[in-house]
C-alpha atoms as a PDB file:
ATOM      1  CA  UNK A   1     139.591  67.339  73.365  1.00  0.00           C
ATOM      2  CA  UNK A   2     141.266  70.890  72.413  1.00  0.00           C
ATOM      3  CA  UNK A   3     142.629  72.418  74.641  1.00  0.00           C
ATOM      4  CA  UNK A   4     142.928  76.626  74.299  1.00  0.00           C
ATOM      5  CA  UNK A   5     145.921  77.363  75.228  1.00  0.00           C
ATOM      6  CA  UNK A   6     147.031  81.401  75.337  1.00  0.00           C
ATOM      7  CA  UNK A   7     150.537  83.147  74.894  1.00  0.00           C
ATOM      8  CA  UNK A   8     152.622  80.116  73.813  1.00  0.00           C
ATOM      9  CA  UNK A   9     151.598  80.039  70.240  1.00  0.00           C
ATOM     10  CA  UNK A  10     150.761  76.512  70.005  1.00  0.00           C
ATOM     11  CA  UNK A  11     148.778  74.446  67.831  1.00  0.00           C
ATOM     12  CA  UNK A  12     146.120  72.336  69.101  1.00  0.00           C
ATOM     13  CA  UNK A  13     147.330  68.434  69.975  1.00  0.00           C
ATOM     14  CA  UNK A  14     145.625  66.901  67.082  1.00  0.00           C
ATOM     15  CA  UNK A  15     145.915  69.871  64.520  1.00  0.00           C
ATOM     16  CA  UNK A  16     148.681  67.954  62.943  1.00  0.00           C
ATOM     17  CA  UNK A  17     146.385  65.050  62.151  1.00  0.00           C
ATOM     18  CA  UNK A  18     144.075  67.222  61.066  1.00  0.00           C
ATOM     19  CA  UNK A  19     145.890  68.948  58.804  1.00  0.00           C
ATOM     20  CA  UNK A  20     147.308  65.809  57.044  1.00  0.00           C
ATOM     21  CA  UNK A  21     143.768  64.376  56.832  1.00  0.00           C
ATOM     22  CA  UNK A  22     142.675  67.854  55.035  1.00  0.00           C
ATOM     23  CA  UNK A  23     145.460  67.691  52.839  1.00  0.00           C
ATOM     24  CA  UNK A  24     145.197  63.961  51.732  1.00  0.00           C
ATOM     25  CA  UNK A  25     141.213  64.736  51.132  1.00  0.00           C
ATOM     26  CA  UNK A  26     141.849  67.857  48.849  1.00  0.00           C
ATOM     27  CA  UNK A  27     144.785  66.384  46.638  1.00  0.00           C
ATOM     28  CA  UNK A  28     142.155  63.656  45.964  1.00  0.00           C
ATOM     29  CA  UNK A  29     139.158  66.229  45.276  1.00  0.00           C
ATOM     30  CA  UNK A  30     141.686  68.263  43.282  1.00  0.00           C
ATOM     31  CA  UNK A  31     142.980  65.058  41.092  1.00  0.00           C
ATOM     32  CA  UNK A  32     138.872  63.593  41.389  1.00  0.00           C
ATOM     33  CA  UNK A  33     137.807  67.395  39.426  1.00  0.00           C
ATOM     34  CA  UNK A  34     140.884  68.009  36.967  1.00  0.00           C
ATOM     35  CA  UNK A  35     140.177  63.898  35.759  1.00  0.00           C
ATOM     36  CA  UNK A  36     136.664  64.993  35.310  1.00  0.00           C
ATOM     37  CA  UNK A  37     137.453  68.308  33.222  1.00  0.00           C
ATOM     38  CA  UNK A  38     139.608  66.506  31.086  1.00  0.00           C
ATOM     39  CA  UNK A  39     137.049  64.223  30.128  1.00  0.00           C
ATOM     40  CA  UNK A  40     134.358  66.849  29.455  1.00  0.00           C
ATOM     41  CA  UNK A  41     132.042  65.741  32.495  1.00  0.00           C
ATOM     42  CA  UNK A  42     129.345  67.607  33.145  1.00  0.00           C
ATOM     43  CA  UNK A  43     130.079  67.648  36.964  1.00  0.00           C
ATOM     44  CA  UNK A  44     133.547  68.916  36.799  1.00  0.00           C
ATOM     45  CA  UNK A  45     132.075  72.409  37.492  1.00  0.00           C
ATOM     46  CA  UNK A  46     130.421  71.226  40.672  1.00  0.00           C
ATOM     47  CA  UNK A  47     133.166  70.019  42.502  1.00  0.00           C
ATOM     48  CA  UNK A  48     134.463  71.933  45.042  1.00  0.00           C
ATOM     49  CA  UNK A  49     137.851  73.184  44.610  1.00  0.00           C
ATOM     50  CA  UNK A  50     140.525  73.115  47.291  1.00  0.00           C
ATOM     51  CA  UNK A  51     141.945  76.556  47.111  1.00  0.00           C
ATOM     52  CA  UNK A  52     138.586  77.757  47.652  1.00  0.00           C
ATOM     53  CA  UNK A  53     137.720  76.045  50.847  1.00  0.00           C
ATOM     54  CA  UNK A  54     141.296  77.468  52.387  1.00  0.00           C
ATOM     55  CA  UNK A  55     140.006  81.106  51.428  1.00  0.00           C
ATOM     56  CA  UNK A  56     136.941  80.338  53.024  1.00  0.00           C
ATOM     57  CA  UNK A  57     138.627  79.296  55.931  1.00  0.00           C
ATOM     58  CA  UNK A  58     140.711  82.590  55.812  1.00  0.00           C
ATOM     59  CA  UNK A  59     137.978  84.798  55.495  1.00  0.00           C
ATOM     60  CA  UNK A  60     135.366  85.977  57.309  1.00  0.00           C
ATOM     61  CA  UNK A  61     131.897  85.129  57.232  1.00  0.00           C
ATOM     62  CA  UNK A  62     130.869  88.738  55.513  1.00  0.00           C
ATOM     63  CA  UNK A  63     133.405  88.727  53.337  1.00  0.00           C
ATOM     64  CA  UNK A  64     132.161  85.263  51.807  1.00  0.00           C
ATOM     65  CA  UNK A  65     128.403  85.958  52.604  1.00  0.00           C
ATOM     66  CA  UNK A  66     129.571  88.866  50.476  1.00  0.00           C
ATOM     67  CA  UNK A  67     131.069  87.452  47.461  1.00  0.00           C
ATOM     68  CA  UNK A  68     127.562  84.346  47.560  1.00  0.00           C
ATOM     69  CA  UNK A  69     125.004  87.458  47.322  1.00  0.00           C
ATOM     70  CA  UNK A  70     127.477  88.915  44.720  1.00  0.00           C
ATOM     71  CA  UNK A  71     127.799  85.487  42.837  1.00  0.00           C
ATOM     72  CA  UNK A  72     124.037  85.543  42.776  1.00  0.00           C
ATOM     73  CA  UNK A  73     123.263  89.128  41.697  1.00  0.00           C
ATOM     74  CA  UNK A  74     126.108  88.575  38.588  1.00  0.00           C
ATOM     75  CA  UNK A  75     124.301  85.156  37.577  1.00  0.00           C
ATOM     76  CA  UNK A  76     121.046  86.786  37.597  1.00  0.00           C
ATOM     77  CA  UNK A  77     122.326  89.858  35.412  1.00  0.00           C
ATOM     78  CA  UNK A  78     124.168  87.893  33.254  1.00  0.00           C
ATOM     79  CA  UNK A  79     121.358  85.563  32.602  1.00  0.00           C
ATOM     80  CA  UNK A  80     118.772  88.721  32.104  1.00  0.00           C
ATOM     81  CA  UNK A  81     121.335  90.243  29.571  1.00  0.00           C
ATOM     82  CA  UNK A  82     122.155  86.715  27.859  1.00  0.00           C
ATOM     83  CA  UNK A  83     118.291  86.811  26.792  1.00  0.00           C
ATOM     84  CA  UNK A  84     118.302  90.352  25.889  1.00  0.00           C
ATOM     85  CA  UNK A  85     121.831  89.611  23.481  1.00  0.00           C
ATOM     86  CA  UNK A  86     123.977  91.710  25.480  1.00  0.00           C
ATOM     87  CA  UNK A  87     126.214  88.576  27.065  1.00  0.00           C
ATOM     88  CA  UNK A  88     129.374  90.654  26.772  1.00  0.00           C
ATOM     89  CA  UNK A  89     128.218  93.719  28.889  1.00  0.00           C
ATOM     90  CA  UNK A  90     131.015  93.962  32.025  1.00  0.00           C
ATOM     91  CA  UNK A  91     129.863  97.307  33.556  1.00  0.00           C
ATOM     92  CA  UNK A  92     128.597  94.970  36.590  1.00  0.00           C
ATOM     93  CA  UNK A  93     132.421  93.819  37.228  1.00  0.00           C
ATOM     94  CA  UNK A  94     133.763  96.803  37.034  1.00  0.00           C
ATOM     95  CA  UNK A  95     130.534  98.221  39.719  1.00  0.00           C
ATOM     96  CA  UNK A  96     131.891  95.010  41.806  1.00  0.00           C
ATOM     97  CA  UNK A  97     135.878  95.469  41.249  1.00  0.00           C
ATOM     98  CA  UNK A  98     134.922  99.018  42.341  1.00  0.00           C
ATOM     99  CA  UNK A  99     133.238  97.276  45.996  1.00  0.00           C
ATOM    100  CA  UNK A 100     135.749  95.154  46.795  1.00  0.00           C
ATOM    101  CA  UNK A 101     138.742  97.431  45.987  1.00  0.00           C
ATOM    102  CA  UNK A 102     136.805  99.610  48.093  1.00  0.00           C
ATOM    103  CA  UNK A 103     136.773  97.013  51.027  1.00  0.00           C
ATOM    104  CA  UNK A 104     139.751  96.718  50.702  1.00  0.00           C
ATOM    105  CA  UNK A 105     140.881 100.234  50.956  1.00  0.00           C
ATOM    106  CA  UNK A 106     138.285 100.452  53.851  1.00  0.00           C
ATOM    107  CA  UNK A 107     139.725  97.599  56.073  1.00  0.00           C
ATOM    108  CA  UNK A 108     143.524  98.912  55.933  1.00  0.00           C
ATOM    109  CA  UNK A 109     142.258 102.315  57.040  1.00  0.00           C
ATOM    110  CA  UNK A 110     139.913 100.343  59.861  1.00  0.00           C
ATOM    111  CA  UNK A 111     143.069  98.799  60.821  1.00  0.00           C
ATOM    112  CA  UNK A 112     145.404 101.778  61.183  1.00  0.00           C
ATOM    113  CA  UNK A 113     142.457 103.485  63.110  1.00  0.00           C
ATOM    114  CA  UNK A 114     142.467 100.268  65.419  1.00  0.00           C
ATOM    115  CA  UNK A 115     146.157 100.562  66.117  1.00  0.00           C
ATOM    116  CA  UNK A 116     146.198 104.077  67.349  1.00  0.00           C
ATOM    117  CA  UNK A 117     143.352 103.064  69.882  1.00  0.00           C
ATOM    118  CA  UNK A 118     140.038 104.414  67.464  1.00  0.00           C
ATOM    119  CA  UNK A 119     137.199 101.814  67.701  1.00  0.00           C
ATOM    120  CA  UNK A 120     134.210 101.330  66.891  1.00  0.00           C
ATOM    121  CA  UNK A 121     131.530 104.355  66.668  1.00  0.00           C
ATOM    122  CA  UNK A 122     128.833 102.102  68.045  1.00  0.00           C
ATOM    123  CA  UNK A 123     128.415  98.483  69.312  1.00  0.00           C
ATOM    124  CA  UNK A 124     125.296  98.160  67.432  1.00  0.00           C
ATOM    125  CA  UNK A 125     124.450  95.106  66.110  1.00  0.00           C
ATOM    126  CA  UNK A 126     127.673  93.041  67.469  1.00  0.00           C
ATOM    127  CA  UNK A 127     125.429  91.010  70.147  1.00  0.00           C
ATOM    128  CA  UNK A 128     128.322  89.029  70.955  1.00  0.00           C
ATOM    129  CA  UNK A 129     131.313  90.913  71.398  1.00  0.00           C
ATOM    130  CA  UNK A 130     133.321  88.947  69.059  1.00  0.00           C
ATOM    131  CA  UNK A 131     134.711  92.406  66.759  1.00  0.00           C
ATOM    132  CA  UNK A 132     136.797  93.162  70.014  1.00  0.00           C
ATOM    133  CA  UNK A 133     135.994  96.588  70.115  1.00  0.00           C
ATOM    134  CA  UNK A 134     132.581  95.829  72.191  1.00  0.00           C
ATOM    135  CA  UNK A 135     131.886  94.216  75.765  1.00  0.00           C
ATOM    136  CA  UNK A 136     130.558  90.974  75.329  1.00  0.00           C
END
């Protein structure tokens, strides 16, 4: 059972176990996908990679919600213009380098304003309190 514990800045008990198990699982995923790309596999592209799960694990939901809608709309084009001959068009990265360097920007100012005490405009939409500028 975890237990929470606050102002000590401990680990869980059995985050050390976990960790190890993680670790042990990804080196083999890792070795399992660069065997398969060697050998031209057709699945190599489907296996998960284990730098991506520890972003994911860094990030916050939006921010990868985010980046899968992104993903999605940047197939989609690319597959449209592939058809039409135009494969080599990149205005839509630059349009999405533009976004995220613009998140970016956005959550370093959000940050500063959260350190001199400026919150949130409005608690709309944040039901459960868990952006720490609302009551829960």
């Amino acid at each position: 059972m975890l237990t929470r514990r606050t102002g000590n800045g401990s680990l869980p008990e059995k985050s050390a176990i976990f960790m190890l198990f993680f670790a042990i699982l990804f080196i083999l995923i890792s070795a399992f996908k660069t065997h398969a790309s060697r050998h031209g596999l057709w699945y190599a592209k489907w296996i998960p990679s284990g730098v991506a799960f520890a972003i994911g694990f860094l990030n916050t939901p939006s921010f990868s919600l985010a980046r899968l809608v992104g993903g999605i709309i940047e197939y989609i084009y690319h597959s449209i213009l592939a058809k039409r001959g135009q494969a080599g068009d990149i205005r839509l990265i630059v349009v999405a380098s533009g976004f995220v360097l613009g998140e970016g920007i956005m959550s370093v100012v959000c940050l500063f304003l959260r350190t001199y005490g400026i919150g949130v405009a409005s608690c709309w939409g944040c039901y459960s309190g868990m952006c720490g500028g609302c009551p829960p």
